[in-house]
PDB file of N, CA and C in Angstrom:
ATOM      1  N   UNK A   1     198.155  26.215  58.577  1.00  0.00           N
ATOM      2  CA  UNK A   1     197.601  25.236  59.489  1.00  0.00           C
ATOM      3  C   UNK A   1     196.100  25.479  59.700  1.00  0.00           C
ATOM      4  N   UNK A   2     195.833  26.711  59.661  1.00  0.00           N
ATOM      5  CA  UNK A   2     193.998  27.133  59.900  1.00  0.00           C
ATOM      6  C   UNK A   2     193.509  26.754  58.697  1.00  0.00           C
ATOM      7  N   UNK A   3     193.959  26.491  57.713  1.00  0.00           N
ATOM      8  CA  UNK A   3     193.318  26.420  56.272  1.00  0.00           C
ATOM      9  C   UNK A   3     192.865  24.461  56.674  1.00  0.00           C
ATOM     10  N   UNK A   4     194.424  24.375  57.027  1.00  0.00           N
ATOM     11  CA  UNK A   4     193.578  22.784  56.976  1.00  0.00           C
ATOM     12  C   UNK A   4     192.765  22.579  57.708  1.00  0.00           C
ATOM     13  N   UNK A   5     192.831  22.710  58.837  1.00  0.00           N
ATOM     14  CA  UNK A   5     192.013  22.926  59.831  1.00  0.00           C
ATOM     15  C   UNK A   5     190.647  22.826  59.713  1.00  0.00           C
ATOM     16  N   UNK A   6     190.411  24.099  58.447  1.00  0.00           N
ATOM     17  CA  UNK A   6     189.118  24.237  58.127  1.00  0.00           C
ATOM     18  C   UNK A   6     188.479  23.273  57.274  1.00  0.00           C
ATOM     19  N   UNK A   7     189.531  22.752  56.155  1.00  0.00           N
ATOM     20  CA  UNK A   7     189.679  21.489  55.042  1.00  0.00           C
ATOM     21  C   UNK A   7     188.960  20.334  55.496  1.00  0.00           C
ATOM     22  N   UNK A   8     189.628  20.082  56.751  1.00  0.00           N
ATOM     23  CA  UNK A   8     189.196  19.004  57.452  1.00  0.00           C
ATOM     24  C   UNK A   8     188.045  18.931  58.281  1.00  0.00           C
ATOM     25  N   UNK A   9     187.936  20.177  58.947  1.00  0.00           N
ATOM     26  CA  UNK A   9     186.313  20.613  59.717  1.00  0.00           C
ATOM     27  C   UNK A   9     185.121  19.879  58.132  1.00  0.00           C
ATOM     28  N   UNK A  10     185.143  21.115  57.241  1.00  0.00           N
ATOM     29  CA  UNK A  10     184.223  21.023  56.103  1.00  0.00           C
ATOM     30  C   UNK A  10     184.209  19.216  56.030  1.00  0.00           C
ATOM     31  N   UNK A  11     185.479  18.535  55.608  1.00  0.00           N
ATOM     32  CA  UNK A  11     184.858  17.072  54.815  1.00  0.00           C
ATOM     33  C   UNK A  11     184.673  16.051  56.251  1.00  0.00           C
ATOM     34  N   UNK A  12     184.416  16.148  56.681  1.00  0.00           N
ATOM     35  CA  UNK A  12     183.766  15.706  58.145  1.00  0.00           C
ATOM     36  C   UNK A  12     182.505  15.723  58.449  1.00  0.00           C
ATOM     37  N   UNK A  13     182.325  17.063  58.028  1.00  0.00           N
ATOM     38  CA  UNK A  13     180.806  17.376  58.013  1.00  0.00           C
ATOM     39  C   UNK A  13     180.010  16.620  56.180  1.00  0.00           C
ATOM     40  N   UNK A  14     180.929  16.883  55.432  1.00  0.00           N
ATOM     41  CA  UNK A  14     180.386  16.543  53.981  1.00  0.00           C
ATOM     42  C   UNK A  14     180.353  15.245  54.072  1.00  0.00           C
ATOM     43  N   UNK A  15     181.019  14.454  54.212  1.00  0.00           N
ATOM     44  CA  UNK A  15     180.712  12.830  54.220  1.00  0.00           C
ATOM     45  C   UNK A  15     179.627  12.625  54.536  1.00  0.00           C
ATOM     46  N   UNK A  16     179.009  11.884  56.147  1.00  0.00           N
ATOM     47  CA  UNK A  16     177.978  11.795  55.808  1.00  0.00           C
ATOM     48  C   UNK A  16     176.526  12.080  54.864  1.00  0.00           C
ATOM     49  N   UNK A  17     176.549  13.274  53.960  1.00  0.00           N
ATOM     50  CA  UNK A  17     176.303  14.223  53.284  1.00  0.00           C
ATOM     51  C   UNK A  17     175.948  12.994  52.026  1.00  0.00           C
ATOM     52  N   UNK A  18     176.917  12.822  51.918  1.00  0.00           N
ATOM     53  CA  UNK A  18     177.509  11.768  50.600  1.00  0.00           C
ATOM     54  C   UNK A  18     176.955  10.444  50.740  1.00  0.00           C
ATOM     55  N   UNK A  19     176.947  10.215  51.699  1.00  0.00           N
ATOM     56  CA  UNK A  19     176.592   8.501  51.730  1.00  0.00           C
ATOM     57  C   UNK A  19     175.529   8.106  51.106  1.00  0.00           C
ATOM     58  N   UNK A  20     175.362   7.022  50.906  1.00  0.00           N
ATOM     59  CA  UNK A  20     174.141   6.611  50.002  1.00  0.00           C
ATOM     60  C   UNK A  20     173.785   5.464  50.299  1.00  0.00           C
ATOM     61  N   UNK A  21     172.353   5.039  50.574  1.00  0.00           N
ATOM     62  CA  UNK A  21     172.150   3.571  51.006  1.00  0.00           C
ATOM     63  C   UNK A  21     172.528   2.638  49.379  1.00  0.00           C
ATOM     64  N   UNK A  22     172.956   1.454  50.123  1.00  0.00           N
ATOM     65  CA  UNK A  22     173.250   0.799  49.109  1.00  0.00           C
ATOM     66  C   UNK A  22     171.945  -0.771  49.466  1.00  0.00           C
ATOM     67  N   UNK A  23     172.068  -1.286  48.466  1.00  0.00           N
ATOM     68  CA  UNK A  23     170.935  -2.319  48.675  1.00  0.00           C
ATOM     69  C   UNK A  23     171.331  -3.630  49.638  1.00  0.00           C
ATOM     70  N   UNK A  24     172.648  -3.682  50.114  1.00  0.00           N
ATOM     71  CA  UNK A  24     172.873  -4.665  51.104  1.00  0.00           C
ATOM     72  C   UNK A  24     172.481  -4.620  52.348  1.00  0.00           C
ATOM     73  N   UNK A  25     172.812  -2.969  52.501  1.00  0.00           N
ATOM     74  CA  UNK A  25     171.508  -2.321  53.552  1.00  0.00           C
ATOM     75  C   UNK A  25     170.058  -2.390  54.014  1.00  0.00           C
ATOM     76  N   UNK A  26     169.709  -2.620  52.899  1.00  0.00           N
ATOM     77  CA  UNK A  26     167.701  -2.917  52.679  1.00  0.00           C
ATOM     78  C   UNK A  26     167.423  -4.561  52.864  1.00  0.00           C
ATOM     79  N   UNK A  27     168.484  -5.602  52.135  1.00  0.00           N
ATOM     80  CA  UNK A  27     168.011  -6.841  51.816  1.00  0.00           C
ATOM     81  C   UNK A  27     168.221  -7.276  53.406  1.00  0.00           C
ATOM     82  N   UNK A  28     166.320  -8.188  53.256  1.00  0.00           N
ATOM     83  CA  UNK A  28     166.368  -8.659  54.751  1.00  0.00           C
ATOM     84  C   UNK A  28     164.710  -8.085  54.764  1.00  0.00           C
ATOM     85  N   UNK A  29     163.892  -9.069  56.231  1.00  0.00           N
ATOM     86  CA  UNK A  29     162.622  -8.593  56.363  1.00  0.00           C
ATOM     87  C   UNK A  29     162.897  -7.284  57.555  1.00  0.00           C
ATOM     88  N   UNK A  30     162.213  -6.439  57.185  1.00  0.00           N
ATOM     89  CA  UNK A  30     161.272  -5.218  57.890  1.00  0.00           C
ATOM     90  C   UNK A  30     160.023  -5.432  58.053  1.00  0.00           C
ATOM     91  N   UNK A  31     159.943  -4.932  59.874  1.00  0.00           N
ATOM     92  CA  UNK A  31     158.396  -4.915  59.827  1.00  0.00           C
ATOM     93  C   UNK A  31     157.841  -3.513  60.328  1.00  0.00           C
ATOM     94  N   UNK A  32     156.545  -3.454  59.413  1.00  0.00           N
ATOM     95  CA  UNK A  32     156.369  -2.013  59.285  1.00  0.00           C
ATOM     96  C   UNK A  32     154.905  -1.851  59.865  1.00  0.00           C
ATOM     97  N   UNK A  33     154.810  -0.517  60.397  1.00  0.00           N
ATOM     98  CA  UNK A  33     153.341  -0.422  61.021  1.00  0.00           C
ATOM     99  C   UNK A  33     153.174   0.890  60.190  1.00  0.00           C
ATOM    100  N   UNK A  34     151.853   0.804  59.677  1.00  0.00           N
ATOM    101  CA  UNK A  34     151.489   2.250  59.119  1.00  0.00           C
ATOM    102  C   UNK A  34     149.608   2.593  59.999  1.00  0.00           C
ATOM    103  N   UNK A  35     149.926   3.671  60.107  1.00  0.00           N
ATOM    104  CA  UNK A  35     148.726   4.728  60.979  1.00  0.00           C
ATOM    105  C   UNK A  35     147.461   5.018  60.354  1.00  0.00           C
ATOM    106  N   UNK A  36     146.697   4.858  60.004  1.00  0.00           N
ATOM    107  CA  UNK A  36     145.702   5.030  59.543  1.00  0.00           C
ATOM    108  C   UNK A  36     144.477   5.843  60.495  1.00  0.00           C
ATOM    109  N   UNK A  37     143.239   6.288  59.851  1.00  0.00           N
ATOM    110  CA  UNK A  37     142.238   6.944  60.567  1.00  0.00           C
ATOM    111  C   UNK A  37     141.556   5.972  61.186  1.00  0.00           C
ATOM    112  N   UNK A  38     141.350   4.622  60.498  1.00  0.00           N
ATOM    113  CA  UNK A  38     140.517   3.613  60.821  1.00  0.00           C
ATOM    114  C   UNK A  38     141.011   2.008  61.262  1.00  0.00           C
ATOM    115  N   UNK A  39     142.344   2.180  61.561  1.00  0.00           N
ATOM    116  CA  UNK A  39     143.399   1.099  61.812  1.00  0.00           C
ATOM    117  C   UNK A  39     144.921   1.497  61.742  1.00  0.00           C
ATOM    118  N   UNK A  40     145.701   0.649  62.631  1.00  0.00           N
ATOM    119  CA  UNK A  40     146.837   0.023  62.432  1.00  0.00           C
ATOM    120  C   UNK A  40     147.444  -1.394  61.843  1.00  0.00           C
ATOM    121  N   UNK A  41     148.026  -0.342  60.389  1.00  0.00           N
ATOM    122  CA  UNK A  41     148.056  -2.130  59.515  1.00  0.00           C
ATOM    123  C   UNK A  41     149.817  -2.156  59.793  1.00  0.00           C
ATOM    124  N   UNK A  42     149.605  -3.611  60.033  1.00  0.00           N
ATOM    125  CA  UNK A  42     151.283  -4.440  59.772  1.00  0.00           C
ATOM    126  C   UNK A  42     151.798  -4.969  58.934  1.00  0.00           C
ATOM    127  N   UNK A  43     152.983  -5.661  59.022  1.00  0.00           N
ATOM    128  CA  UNK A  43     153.029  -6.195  57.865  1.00  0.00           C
ATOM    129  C   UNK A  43     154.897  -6.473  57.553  1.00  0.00           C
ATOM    130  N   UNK A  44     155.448  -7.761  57.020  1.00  0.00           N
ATOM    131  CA  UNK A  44     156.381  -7.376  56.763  1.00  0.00           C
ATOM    132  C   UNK A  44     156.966  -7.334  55.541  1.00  0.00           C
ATOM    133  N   UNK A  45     158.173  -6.668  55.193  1.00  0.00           N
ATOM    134  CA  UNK A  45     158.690  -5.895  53.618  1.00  0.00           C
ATOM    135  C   UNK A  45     159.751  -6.963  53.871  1.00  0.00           C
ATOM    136  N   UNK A  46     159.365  -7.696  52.542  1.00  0.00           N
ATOM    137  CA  UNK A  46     160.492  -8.654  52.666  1.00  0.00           C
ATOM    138  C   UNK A  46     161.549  -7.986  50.740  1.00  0.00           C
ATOM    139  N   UNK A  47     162.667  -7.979  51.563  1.00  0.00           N
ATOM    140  CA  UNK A  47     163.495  -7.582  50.171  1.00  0.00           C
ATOM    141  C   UNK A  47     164.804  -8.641  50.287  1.00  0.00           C
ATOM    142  N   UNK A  48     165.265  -9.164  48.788  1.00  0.00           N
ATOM    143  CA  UNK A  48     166.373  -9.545  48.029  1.00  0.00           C
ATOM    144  C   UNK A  48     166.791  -9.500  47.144  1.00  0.00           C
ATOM    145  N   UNK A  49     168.064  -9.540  47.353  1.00  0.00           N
ATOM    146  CA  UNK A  49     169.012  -8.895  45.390  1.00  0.00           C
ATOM    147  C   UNK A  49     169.233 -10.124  44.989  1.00  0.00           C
ATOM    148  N   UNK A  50     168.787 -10.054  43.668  1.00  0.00           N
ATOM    149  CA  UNK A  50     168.269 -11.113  42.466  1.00  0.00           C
ATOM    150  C   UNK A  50     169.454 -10.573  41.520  1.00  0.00           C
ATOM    151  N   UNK A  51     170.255 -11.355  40.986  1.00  0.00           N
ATOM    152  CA  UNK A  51     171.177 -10.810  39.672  1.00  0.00           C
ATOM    153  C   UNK A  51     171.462  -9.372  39.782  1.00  0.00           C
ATOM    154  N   UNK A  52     171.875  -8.938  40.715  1.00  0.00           N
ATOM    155  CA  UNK A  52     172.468  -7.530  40.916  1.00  0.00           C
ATOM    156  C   UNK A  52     171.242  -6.458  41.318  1.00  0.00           C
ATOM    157  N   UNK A  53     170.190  -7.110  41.345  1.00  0.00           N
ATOM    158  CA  UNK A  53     168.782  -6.020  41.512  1.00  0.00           C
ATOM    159  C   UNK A  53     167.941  -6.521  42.918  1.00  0.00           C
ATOM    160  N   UNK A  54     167.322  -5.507  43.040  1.00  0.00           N
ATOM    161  CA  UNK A  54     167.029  -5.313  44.457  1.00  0.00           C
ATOM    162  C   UNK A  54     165.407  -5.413  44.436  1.00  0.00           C
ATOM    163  N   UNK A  55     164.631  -6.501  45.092  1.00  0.00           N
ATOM    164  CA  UNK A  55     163.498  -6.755  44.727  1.00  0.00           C
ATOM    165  C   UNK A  55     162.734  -7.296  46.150  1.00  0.00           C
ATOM    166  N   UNK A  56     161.586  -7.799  46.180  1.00  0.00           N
ATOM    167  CA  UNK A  56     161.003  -7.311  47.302  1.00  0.00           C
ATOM    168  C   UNK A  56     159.424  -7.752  47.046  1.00  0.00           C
ATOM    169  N   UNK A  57     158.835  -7.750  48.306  1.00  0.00           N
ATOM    170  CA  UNK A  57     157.328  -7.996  48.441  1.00  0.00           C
ATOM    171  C   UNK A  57     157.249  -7.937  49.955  1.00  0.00           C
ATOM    172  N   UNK A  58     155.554  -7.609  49.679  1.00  0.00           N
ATOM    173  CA  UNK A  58     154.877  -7.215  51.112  1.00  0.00           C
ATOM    174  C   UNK A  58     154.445  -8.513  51.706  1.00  0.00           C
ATOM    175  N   UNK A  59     154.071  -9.175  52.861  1.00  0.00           N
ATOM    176  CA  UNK A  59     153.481  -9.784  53.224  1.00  0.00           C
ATOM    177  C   UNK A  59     152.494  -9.216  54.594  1.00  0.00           C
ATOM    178  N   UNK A  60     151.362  -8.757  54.129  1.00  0.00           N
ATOM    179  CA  UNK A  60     150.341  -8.084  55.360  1.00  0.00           C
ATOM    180  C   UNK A  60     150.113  -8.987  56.683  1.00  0.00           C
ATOM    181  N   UNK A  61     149.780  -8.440  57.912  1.00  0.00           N
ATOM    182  CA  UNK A  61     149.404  -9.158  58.665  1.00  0.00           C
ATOM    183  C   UNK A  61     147.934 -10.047  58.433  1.00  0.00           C
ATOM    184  N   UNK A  62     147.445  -9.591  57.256  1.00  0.00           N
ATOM    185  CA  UNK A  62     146.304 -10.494  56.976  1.00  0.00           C
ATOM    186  C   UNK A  62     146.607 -11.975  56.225  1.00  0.00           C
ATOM    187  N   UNK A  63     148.003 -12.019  56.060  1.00  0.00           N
ATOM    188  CA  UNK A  63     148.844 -12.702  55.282  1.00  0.00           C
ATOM    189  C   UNK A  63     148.232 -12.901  53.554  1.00  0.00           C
ATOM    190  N   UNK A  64     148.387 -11.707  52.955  1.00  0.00           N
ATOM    191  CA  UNK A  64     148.370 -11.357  51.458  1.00  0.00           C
ATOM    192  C   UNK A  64     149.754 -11.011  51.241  1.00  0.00           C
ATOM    193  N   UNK A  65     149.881 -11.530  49.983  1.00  0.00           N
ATOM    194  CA  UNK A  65     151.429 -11.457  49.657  1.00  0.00           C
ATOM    195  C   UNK A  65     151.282 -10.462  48.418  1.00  0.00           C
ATOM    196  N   UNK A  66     151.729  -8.923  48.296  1.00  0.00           N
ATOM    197  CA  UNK A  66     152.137  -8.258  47.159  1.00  0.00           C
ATOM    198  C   UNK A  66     153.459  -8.291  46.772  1.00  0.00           C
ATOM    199  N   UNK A  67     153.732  -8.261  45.639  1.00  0.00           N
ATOM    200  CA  UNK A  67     154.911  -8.012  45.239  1.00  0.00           C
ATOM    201  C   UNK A  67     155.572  -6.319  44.646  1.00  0.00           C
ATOM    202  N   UNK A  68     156.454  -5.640  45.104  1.00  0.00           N
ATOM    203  CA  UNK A  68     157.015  -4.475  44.583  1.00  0.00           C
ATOM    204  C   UNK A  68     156.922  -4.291  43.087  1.00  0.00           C
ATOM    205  N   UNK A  69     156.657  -3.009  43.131  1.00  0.00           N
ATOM    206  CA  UNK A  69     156.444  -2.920  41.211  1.00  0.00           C
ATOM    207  C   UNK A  69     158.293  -1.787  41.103  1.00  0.00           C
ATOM    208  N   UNK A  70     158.236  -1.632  42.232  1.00  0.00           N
ATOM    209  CA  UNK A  70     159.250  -0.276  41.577  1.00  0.00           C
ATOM    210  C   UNK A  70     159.868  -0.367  43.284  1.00  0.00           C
ATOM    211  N   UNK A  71     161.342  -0.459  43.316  1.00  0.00           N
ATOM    212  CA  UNK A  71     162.240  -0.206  44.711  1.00  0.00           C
ATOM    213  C   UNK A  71     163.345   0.854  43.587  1.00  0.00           C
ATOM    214  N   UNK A  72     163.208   1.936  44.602  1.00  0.00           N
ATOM    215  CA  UNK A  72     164.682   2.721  44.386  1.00  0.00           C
ATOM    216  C   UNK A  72     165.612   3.473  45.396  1.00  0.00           C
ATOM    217  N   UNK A  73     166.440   3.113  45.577  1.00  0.00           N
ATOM    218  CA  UNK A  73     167.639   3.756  46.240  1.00  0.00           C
ATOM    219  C   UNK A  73     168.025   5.545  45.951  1.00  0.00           C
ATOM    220  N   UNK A  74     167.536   6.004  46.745  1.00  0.00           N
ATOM    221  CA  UNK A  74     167.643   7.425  46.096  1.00  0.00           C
ATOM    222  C   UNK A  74     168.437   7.993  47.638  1.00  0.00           C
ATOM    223  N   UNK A  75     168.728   9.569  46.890  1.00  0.00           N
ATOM    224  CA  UNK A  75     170.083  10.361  47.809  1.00  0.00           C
ATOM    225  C   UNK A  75     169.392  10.050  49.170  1.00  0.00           C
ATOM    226  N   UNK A  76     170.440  10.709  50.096  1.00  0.00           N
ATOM    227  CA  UNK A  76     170.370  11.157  51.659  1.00  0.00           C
ATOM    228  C   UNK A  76     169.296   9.977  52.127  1.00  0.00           C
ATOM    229  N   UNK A  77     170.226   8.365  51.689  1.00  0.00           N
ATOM    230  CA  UNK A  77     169.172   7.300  52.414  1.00  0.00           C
ATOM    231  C   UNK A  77     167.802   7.209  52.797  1.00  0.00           C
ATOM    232  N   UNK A  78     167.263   7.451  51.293  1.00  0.00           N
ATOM    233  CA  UNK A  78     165.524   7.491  51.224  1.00  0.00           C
ATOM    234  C   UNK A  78     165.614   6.004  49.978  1.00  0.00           C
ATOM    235  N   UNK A  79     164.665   5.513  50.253  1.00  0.00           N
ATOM    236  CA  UNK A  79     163.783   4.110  49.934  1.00  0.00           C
ATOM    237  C   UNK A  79     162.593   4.663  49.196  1.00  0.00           C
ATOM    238  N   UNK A  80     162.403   4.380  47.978  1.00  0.00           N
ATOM    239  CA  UNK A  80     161.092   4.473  47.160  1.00  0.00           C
ATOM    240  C   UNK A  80     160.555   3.080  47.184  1.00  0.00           C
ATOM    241  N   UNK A  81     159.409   2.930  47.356  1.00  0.00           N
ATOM    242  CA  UNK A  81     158.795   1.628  46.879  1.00  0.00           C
ATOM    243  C   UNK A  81     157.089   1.923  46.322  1.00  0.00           C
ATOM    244  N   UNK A  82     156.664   0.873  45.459  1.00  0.00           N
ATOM    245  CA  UNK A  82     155.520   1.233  44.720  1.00  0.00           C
ATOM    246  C   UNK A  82     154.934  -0.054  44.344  1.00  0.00           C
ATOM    247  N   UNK A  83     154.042  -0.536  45.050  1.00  0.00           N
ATOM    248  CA  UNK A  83     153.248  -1.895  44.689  1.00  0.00           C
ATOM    249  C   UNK A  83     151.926  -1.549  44.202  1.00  0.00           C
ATOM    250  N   UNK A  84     151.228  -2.145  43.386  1.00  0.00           N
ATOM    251  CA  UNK A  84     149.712  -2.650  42.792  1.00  0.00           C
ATOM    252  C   UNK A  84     149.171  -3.197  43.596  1.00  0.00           C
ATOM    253  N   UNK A  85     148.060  -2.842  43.881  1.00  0.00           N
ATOM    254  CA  UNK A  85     146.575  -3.611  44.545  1.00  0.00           C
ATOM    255  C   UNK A  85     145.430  -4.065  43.433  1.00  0.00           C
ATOM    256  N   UNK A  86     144.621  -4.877  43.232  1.00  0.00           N
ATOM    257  CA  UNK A  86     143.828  -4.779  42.571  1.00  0.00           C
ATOM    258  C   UNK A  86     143.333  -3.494  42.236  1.00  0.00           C
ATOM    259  N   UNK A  87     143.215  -2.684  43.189  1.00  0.00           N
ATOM    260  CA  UNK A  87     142.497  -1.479  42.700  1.00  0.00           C
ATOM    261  C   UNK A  87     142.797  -0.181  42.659  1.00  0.00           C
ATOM    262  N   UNK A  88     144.283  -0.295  43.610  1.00  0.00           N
ATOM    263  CA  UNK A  88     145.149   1.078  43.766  1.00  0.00           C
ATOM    264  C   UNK A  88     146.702   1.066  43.707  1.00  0.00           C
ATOM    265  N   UNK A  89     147.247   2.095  42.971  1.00  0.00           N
ATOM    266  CA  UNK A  89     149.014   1.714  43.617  1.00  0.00           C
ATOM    267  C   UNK A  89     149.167   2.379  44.929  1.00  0.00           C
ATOM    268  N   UNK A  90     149.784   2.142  45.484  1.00  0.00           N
ATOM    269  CA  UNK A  90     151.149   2.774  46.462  1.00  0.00           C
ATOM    270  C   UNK A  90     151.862   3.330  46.262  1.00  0.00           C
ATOM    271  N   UNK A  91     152.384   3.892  47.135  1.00  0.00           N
ATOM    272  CA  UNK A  91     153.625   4.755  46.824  1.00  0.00           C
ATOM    273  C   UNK A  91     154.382   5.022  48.473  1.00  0.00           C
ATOM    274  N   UNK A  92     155.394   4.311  48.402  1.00  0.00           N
ATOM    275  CA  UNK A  92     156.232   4.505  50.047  1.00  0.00           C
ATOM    276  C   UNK A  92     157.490   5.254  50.054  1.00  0.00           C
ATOM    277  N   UNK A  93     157.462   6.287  50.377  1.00  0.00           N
ATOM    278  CA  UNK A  93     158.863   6.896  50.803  1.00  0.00           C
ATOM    279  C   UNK A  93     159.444   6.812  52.227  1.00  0.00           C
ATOM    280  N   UNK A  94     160.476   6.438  52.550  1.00  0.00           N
ATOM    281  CA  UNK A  94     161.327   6.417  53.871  1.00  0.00           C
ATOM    282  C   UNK A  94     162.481   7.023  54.174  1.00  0.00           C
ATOM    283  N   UNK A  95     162.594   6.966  54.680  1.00  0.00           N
ATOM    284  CA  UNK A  95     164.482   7.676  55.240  1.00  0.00           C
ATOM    285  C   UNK A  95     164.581   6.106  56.320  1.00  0.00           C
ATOM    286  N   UNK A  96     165.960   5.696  55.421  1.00  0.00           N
ATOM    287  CA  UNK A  96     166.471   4.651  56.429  1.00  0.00           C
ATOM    288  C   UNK A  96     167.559   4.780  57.096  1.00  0.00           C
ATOM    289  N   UNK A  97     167.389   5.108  58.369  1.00  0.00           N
ATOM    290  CA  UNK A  97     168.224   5.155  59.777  1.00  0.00           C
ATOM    291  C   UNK A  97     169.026   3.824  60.084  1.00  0.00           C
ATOM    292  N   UNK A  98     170.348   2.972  60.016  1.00  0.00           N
ATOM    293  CA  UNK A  98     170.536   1.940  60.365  1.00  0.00           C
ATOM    294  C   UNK A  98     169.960   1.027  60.113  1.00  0.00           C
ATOM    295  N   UNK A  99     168.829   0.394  60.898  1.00  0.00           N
ATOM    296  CA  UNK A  99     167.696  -0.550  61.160  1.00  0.00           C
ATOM    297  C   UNK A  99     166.470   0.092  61.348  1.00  0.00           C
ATOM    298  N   UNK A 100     165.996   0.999  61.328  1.00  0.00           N
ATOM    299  CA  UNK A 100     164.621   1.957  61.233  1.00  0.00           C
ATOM    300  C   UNK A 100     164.673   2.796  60.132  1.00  0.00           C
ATOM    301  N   UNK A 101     162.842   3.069  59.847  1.00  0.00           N
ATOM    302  CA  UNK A 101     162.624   3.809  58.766  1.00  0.00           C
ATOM    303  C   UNK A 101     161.293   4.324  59.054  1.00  0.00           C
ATOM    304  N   UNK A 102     161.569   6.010  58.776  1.00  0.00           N
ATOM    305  CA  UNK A 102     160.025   6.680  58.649  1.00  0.00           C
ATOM    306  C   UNK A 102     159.732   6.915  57.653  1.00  0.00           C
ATOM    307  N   UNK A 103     158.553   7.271  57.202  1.00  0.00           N
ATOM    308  CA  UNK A 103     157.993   8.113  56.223  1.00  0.00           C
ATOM    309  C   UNK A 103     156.423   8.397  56.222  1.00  0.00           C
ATOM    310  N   UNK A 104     156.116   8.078  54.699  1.00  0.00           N
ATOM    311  CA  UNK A 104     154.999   8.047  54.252  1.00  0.00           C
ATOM    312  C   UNK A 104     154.622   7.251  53.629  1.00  0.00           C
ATOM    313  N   UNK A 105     153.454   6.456  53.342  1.00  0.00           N
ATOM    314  CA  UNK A 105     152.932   5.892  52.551  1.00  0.00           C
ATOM    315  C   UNK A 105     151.595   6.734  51.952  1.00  0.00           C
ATOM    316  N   UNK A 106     151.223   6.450  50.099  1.00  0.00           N
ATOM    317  CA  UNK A 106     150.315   7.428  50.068  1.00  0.00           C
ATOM    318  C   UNK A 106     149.558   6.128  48.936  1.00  0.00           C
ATOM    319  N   UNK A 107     148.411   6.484  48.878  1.00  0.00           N
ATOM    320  CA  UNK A 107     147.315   5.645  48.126  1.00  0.00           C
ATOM    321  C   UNK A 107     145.990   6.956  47.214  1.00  0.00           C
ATOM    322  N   UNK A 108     144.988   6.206  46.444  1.00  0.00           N
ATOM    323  CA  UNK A 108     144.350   7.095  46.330  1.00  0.00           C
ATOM    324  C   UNK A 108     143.291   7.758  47.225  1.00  0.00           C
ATOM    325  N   UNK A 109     143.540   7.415  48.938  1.00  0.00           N
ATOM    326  CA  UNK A 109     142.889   7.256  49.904  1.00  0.00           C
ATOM    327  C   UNK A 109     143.258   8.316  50.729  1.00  0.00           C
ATOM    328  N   UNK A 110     144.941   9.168  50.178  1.00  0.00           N
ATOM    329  CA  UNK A 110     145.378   9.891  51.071  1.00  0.00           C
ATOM    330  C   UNK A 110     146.852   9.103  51.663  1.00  0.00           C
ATOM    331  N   UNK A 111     147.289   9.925  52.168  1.00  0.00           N
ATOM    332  CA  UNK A 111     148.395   9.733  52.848  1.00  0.00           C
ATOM    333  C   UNK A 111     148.613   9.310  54.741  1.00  0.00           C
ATOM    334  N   UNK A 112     149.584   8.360  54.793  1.00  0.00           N
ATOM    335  CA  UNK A 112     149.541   7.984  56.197  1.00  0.00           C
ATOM    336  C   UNK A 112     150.981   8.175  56.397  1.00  0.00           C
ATOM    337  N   UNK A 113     151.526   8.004  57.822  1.00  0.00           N
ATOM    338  CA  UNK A 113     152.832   7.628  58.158  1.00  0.00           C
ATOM    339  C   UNK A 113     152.933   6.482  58.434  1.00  0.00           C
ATOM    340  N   UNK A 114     154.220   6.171  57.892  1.00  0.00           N
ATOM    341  CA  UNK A 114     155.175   4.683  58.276  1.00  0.00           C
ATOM    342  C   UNK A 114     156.403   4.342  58.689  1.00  0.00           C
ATOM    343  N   UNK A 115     156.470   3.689  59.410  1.00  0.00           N
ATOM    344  CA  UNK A 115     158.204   3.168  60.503  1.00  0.00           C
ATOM    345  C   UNK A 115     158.174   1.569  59.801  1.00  0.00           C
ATOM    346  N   UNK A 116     159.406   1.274  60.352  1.00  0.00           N
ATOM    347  CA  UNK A 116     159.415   0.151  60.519  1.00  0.00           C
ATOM    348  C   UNK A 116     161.190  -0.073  61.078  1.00  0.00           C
ATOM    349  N   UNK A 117     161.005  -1.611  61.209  1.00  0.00           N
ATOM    350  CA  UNK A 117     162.353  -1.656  62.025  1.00  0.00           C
ATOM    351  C   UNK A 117     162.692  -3.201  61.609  1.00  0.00           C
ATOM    352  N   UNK A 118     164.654  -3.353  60.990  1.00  0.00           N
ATOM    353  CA  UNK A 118     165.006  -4.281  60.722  1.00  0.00           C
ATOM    354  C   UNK A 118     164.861  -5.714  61.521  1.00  0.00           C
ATOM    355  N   UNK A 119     164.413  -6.885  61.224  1.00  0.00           N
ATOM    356  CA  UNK A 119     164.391  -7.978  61.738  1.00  0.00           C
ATOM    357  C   UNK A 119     165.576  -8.666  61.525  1.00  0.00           C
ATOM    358  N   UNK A 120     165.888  -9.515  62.692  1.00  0.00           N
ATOM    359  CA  UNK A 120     167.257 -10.262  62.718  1.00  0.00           C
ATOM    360  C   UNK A 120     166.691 -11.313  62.570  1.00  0.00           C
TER     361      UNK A 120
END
């Protein structure tokens, strides 16, 4: 009985462990604020699954529209994303919580932090 006991303690704890965002999770607008030295930029991440793929674009509060070069679903519910600027890429990593997400965003400018939070 202690063995199971323990069986069951361990995969309790391991599940969550396991989970993995899936892209039904992501599709939908986010709006995201990132920190800067010289501003707070907004903006929202608009994503949808196209023929089984998971795709996406920025729309800034300056209202410029980028489009995602690269979205990936990777372990322990982290979000890659990677858009083109005329003159620089991106690069966004997150951890997505439910309906919120932190991380980083990094450019050839350096690195900032970023949240954002699901829109209904």
């Amino acid at each position: 009985m202690k063995k199971l006991f323990v069986l069951l303690f361990v995969l309790i704890i391991a599940v969550p462990t396991f989970a993995q965002l899936k892209s039904n999770q992501v599709v939908g607008n986010w709006k995201y604020t990132v920190v800067t030295d010289e501003a707070e930029l907004t903006g929202v991440f608009k994503f949808v699954e196209k023929d089984g793929k998971l795709t996406g674009e920025v729309v800034t509060s300056e209202s410029y529209t980028i489009p995602f070069t690269k979205i990936e679903l990777k372990e322990a519910n982290t979000l890659y994303l990677e858009l083109r600027t005329e003159s620089d890429i991106i690069k966004v990593s997150v951890k997505v919580d439910k309906k919120t997400f932190k991380g980083t965003g990094s450019s050839s400018q350096g690195e900032a932090p970023i949240s954002g939070v699901k829109m209904e």
